[in-house]
C-alpha atoms as a PDB file:
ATOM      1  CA  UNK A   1      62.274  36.106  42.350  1.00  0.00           C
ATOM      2  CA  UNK A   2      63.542  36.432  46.011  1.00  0.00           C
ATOM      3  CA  UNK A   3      64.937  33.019  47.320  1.00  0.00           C
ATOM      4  CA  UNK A   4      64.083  31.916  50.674  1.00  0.00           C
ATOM      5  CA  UNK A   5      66.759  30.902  52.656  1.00  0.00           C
ATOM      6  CA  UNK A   6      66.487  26.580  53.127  1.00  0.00           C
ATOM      7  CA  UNK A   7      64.419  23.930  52.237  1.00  0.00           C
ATOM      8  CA  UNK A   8      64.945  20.627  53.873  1.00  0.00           C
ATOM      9  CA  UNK A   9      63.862  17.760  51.870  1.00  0.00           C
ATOM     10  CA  UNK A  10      63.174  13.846  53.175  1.00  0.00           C
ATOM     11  CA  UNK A  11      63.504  11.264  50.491  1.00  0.00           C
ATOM     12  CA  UNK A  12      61.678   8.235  51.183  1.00  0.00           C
ATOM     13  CA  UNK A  13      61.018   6.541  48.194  1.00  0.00           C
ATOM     14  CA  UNK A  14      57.924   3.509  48.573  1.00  0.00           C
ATOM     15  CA  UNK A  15      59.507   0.127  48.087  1.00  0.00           C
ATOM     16  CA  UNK A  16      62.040  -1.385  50.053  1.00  0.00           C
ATOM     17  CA  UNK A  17      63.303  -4.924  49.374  1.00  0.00           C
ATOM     18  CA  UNK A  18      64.913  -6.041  52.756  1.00  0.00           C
ATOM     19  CA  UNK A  19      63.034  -4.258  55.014  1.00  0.00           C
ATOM     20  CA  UNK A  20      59.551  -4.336  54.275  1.00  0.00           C
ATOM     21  CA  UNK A  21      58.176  -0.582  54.294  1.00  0.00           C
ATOM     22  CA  UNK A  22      61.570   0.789  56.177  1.00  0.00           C
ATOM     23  CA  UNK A  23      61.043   4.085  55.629  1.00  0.00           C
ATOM     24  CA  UNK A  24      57.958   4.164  58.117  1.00  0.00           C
ATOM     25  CA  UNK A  25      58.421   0.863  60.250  1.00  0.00           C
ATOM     26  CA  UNK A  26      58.419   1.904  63.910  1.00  0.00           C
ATOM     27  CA  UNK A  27      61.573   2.704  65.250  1.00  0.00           C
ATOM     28  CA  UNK A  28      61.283   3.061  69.492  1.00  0.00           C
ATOM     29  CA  UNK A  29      57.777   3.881  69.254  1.00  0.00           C
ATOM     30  CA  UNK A  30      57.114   5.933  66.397  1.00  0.00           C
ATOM     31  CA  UNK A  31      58.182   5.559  62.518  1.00  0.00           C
ATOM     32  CA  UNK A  32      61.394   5.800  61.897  1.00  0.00           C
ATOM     33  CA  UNK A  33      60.966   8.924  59.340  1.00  0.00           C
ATOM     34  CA  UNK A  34      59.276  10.998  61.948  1.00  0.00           C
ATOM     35  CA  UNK A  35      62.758  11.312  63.982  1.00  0.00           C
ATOM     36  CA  UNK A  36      63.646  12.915  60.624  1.00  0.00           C
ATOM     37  CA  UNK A  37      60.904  15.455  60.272  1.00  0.00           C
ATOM     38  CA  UNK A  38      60.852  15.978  63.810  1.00  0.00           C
ATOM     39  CA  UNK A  39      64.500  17.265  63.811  1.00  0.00           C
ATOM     40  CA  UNK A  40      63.985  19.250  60.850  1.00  0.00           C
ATOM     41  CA  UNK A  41      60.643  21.309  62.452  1.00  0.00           C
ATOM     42  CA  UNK A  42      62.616  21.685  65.657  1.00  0.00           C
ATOM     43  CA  UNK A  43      65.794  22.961  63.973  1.00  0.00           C
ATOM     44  CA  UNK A  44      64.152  26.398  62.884  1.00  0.00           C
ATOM     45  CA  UNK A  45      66.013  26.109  60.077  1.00  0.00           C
ATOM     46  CA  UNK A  46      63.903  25.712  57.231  1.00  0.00           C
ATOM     47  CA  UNK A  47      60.997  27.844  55.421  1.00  0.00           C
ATOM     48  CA  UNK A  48      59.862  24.610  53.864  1.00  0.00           C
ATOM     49  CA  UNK A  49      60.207  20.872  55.077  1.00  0.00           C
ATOM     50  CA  UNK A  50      58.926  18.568  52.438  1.00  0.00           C
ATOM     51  CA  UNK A  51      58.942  14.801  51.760  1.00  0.00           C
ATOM     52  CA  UNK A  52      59.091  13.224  48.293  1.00  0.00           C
ATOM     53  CA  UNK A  53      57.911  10.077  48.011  1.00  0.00           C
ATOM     54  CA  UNK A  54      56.146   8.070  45.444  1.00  0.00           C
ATOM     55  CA  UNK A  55      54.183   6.626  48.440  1.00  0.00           C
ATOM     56  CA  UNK A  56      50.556   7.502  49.612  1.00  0.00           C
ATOM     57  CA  UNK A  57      50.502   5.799  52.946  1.00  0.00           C
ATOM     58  CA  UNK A  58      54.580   7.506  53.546  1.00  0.00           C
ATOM     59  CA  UNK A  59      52.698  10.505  52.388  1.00  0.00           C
ATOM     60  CA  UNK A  60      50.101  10.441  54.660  1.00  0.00           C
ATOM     61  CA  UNK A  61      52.301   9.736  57.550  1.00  0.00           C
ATOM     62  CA  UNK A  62      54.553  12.238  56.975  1.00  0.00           C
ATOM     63  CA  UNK A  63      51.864  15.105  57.176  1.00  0.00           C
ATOM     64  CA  UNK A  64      51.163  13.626  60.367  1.00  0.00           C
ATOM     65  CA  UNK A  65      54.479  14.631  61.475  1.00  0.00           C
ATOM     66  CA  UNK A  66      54.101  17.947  60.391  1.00  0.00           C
ATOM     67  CA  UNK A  67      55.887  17.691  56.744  1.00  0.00           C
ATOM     68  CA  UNK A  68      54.320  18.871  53.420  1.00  0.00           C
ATOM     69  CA  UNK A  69      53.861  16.720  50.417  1.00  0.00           C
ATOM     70  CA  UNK A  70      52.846  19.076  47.941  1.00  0.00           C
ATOM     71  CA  UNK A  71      53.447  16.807  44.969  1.00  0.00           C
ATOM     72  CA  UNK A  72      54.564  12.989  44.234  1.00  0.00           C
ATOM     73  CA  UNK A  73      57.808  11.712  42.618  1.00  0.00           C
ATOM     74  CA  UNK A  74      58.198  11.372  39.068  1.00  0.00           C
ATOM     75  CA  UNK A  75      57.630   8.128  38.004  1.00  0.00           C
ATOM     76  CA  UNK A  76      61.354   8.393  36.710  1.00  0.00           C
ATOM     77  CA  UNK A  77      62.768   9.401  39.741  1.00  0.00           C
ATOM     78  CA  UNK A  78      60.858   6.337  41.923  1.00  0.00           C
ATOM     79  CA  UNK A  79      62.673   3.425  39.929  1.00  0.00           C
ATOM     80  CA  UNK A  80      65.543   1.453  40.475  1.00  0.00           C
ATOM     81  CA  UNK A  81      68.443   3.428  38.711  1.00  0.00           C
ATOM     82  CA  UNK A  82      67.316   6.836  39.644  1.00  0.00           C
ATOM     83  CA  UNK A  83      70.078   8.593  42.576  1.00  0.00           C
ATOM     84  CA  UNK A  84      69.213  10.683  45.421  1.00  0.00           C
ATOM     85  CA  UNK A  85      70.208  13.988  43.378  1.00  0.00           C
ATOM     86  CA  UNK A  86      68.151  13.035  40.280  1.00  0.00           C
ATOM     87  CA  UNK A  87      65.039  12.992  43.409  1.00  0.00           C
ATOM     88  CA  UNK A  88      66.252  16.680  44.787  1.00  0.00           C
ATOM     89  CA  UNK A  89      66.844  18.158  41.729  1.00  0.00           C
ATOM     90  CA  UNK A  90      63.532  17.075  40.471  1.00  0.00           C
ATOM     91  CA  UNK A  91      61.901  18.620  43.654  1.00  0.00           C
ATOM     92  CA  UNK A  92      64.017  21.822  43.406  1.00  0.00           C
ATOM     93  CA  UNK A  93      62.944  21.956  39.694  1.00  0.00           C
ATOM     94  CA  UNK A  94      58.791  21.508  40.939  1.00  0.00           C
ATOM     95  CA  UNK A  95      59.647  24.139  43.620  1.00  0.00           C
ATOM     96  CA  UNK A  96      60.671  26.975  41.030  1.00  0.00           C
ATOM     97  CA  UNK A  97      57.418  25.750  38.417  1.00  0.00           C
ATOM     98  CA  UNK A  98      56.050  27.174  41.783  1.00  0.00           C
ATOM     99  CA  UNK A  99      57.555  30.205  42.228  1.00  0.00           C
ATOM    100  CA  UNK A 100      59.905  29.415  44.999  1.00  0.00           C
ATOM    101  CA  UNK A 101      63.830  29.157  44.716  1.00  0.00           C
ATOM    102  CA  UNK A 102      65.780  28.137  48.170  1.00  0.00           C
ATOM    103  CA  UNK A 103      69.634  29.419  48.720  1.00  0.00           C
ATOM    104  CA  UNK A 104      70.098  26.370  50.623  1.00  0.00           C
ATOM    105  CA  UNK A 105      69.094  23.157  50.666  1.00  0.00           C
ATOM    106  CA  UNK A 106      69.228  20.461  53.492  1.00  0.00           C
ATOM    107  CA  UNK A 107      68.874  16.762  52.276  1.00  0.00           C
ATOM    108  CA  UNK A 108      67.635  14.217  55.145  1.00  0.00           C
ATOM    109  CA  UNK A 109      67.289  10.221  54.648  1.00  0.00           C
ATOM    110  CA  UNK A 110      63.862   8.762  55.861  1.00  0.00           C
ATOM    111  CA  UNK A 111      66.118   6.523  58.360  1.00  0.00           C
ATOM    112  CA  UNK A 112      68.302   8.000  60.328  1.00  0.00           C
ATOM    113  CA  UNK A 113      66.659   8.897  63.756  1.00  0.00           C
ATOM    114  CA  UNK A 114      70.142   9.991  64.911  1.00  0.00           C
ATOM    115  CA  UNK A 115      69.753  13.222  63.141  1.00  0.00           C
ATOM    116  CA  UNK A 116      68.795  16.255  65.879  1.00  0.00           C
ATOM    117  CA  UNK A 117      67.788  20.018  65.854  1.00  0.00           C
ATOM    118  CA  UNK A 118      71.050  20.727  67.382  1.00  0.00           C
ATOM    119  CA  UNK A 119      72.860  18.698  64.865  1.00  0.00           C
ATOM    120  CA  UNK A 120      71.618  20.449  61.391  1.00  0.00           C
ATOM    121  CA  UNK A 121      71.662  23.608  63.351  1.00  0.00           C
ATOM    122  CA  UNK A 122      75.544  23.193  64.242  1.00  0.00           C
ATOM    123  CA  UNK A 123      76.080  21.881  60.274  1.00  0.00           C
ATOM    124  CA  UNK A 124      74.064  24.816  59.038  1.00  0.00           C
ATOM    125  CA  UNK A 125      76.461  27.137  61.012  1.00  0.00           C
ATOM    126  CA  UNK A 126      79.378  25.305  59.062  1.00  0.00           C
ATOM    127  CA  UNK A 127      77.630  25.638  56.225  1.00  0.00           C
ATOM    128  CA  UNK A 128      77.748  29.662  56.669  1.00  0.00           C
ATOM    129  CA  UNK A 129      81.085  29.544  58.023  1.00  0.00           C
ATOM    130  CA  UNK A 130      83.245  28.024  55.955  1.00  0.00           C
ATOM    131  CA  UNK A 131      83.856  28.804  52.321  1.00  0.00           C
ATOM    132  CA  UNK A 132      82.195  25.699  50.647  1.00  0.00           C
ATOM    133  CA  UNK A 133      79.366  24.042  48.366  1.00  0.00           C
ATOM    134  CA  UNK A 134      78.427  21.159  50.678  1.00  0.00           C
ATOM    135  CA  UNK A 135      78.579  19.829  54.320  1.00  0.00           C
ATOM    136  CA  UNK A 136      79.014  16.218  54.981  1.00  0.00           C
ATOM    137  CA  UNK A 137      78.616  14.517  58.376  1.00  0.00           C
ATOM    138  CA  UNK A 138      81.390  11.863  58.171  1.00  0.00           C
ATOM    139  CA  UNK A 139      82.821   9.189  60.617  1.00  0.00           C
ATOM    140  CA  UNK A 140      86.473   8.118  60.944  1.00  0.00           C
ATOM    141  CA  UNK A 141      87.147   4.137  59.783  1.00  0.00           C
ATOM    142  CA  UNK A 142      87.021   2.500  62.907  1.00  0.00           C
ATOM    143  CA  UNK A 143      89.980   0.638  61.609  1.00  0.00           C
ATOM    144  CA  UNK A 144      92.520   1.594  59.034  1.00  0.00           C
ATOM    145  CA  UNK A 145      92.049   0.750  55.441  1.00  0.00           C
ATOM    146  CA  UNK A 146      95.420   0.724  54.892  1.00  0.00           C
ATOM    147  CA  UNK A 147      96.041  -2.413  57.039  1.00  0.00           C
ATOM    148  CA  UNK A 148      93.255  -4.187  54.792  1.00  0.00           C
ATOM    149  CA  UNK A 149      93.294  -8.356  53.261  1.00  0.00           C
ATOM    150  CA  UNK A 150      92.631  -9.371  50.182  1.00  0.00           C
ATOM    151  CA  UNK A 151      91.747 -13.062  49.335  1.00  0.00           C
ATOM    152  CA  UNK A 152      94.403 -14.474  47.101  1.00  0.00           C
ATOM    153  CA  UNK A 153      93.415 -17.435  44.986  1.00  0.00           C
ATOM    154  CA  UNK A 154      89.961 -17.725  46.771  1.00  0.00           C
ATOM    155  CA  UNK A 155      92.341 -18.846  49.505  1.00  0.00           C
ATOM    156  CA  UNK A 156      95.091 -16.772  51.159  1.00  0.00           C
ATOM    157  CA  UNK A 157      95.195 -13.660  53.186  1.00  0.00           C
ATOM    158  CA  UNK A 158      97.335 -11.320  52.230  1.00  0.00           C
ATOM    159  CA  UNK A 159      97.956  -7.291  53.139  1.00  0.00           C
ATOM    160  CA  UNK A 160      96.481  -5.257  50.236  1.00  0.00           C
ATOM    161  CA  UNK A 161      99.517  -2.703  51.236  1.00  0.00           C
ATOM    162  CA  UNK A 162     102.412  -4.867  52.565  1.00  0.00           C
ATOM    163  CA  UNK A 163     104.445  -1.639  52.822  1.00  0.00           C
ATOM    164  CA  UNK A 164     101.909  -0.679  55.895  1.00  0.00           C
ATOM    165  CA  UNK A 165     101.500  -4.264  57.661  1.00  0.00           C
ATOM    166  CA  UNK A 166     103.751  -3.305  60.686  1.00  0.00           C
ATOM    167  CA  UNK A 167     102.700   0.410  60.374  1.00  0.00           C
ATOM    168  CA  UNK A 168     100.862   1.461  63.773  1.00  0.00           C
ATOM    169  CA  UNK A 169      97.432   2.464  63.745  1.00  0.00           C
ATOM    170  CA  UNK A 170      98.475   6.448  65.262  1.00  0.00           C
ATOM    171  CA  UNK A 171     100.824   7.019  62.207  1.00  0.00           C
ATOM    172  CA  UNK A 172      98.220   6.161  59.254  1.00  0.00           C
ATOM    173  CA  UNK A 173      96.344   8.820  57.934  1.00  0.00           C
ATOM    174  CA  UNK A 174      92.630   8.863  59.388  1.00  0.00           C
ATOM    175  CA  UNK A 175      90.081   8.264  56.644  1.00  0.00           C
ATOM    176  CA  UNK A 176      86.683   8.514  56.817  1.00  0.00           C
ATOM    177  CA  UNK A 177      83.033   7.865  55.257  1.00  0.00           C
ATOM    178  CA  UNK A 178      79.539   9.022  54.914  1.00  0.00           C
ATOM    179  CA  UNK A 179      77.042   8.437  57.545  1.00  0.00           C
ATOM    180  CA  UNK A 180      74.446   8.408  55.646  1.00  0.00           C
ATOM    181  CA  UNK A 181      72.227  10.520  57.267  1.00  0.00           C
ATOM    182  CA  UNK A 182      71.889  14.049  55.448  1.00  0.00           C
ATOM    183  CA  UNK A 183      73.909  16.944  53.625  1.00  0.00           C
ATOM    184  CA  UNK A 184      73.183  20.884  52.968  1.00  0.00           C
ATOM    185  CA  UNK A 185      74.302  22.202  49.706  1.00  0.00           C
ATOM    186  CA  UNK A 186      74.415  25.414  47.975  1.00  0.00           C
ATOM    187  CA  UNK A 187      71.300  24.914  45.736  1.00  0.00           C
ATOM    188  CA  UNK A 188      72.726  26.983  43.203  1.00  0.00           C
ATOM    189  CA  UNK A 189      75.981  25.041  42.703  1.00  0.00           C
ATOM    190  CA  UNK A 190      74.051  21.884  43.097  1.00  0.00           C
ATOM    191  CA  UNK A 191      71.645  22.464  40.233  1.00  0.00           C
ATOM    192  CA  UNK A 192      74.700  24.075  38.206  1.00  0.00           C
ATOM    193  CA  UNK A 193      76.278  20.643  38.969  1.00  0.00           C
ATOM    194  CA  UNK A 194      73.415  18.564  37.969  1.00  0.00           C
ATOM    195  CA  UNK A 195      74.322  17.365  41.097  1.00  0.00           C
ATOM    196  CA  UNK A 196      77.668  15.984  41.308  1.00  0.00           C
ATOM    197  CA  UNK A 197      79.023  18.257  44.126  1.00  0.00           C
ATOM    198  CA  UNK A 198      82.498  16.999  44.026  1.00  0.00           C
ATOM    199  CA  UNK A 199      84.585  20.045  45.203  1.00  0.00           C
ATOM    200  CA  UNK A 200      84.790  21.935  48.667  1.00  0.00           C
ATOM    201  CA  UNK A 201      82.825  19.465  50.830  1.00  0.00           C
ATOM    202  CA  UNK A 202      83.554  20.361  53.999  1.00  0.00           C
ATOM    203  CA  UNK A 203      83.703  17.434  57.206  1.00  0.00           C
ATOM    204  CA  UNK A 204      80.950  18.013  59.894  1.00  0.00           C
ATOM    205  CA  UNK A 205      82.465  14.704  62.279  1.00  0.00           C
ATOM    206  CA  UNK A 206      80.488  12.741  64.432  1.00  0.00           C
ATOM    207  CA  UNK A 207      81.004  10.189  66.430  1.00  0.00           C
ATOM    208  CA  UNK A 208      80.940   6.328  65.691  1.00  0.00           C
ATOM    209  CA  UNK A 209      77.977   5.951  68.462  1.00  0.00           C
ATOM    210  CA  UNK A 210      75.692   8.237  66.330  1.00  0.00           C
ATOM    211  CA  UNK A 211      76.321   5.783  63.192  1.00  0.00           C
ATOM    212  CA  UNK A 212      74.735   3.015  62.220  1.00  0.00           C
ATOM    213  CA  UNK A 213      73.795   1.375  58.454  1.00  0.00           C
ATOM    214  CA  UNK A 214      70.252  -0.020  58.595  1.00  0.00           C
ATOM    215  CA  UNK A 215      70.009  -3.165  55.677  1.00  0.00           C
ATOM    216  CA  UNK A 216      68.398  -5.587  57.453  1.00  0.00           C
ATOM    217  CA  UNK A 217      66.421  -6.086  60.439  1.00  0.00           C
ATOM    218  CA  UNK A 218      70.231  -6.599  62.638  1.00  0.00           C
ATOM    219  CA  UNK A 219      70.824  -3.620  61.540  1.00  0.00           C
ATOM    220  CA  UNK A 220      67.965  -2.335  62.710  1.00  0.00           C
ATOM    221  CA  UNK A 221      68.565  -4.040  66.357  1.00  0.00           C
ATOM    222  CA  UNK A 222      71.478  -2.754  66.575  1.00  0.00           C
ATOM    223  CA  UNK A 223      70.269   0.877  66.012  1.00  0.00           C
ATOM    224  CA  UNK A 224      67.585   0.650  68.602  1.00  0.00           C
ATOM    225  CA  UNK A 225      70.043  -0.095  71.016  1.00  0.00           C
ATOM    226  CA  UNK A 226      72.107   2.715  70.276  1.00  0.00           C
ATOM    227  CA  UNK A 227      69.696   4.493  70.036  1.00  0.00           C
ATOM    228  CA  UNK A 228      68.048   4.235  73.408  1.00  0.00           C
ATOM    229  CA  UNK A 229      72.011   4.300  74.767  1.00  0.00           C
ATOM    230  CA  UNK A 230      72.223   8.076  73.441  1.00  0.00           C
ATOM    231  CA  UNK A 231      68.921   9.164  74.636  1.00  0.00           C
ATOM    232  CA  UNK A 232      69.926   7.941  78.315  1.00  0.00           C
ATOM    233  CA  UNK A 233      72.789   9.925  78.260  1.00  0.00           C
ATOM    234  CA  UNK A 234      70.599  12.709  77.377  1.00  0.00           C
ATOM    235  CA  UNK A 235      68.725  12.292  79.800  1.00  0.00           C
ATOM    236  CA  UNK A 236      71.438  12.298  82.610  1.00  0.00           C
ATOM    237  CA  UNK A 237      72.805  15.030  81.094  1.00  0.00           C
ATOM    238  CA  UNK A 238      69.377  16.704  81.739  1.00  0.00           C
ATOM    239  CA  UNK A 239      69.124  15.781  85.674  1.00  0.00           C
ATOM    240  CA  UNK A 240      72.433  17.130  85.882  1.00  0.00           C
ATOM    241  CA  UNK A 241      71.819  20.482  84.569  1.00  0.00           C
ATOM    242  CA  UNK A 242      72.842  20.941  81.118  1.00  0.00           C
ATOM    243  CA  UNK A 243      69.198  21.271  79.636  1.00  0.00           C
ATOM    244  CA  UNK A 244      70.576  21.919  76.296  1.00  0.00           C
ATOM    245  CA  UNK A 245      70.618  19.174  73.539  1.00  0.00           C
ATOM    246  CA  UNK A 246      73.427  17.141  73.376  1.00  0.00           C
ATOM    247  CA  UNK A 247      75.801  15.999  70.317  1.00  0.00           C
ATOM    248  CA  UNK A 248      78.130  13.278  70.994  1.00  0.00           C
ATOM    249  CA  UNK A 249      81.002  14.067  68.966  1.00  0.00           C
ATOM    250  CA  UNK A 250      83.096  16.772  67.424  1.00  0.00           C
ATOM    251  CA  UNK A 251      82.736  19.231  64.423  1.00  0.00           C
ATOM    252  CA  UNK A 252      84.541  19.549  61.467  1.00  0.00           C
END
């Protein structure tokens, strides 16, 4: 069997506790998973862009957008305790019952409308690139850990690492974390994995403007706004000339 070369997947899984139908609640003017679909079609990237949700009504919007849905998730894989690779490994898994195997795989998260074309396309190029099994987009800790409290007694502050209290900021180590937003992987190391990819993960950076967690509906204000702050600059960026699309930030 011939593989193609990328599948990009959506997970967007029906319930959702603290935000009441997140995964398609309109995010500056359109649901917030289209952004994700959106840059996936635009990207070129990917033979197939798919969706798996245990959802009808996601479903239906998603094909809207211009995703397939050519099956629903597992009844297994839509519950509490089931992880975001037990969902793409049980949609790579449908895929070959198919007759179609991927070499890479592209996984996107129903809400994060700062994903772009120009963003998976410059983490796809990585992905080629470098001599790894997965590509992370990952922002530096706006403040170092190492300079961290604890609460002692249910009381006290203290420094979790007294030897770095008077360290400065320049001379820690930079660490950083997931943005939550989406990941390419060698699908043939993944499914060897089960999974866990745990070793050469290489850093695709972006910047701390392009980040947000969305848990509640502040959350959600708060990504509006940056939101709409990132497409302005865009959009001077246009008038001034540079028609291409813009990433605020620097690669990995």
């Amino acid at each position: 069997m011939e593989k193609e070369k990328a599948i990009a997947i959506i997970t967007a899984r029906g319930g959702s506790k603290r935000i009441p139908k997140k995964n398609i609640k309109e995010f500056c003017g359109k649901p917030i998973i289209a952004y994700s679909i959106g840059a996936a079609i635009k990207s070129d990237l990917f033979s197939e862009v798919m969706v798996s949700t245990d959802s009808e009504e996601i479903a239906g919007i998603a094909m809207q957008y211009g995703a397939n849905v050519p099956f629903f998730r597992s009844e297994k894989a839509s519950d509490d305790y089931a992880t975001t690779s037990d969902v793409l490994l049980e949609v790579l898994g449908e895929y070959q019952k198919r007759g179609r195997e991927f070499e890479a795989m592209a996984y996107l998260y129903p809400t994060a409308p700062f994903v772009t074309a120009e963003k998976l396309r410059q983490a796809m190029e990585v992905f080629q690139k470098e001599i790894c099994y997965e590509v992370l987009p990952v922002v530096k800790f706006s403040f170092p850990p190492q300079r961290a409290y604890q609460i002692v007694d249910g009381r006290y502050l203290r420094y979790k690492w007294e030897e770095h209290s008077q360290s400065r900021s320049q001379d820690l180590e930079a660490f950083y974390h997931d943005v939550g937003q989406f990941g390419i992987f060698d699908v043939g190391y993944f499914q060897q994995q089960k999974g866990k990819v745990r070793e050469k993960v290489f850093p695709f950076i972006v910047s701390e403007l392009e980040v947000q967690d969305i848990d509640n509906e502040s959350d959600w204000e708060i990504a509006e706004i940056k939101y709409q702050l990132i497409r302005k600059f865009r959009e001077r960026m246009d008038k001034s000339g540079d028609i291409s699309e813009c990433h605020i930030g620097n690669r990995g």
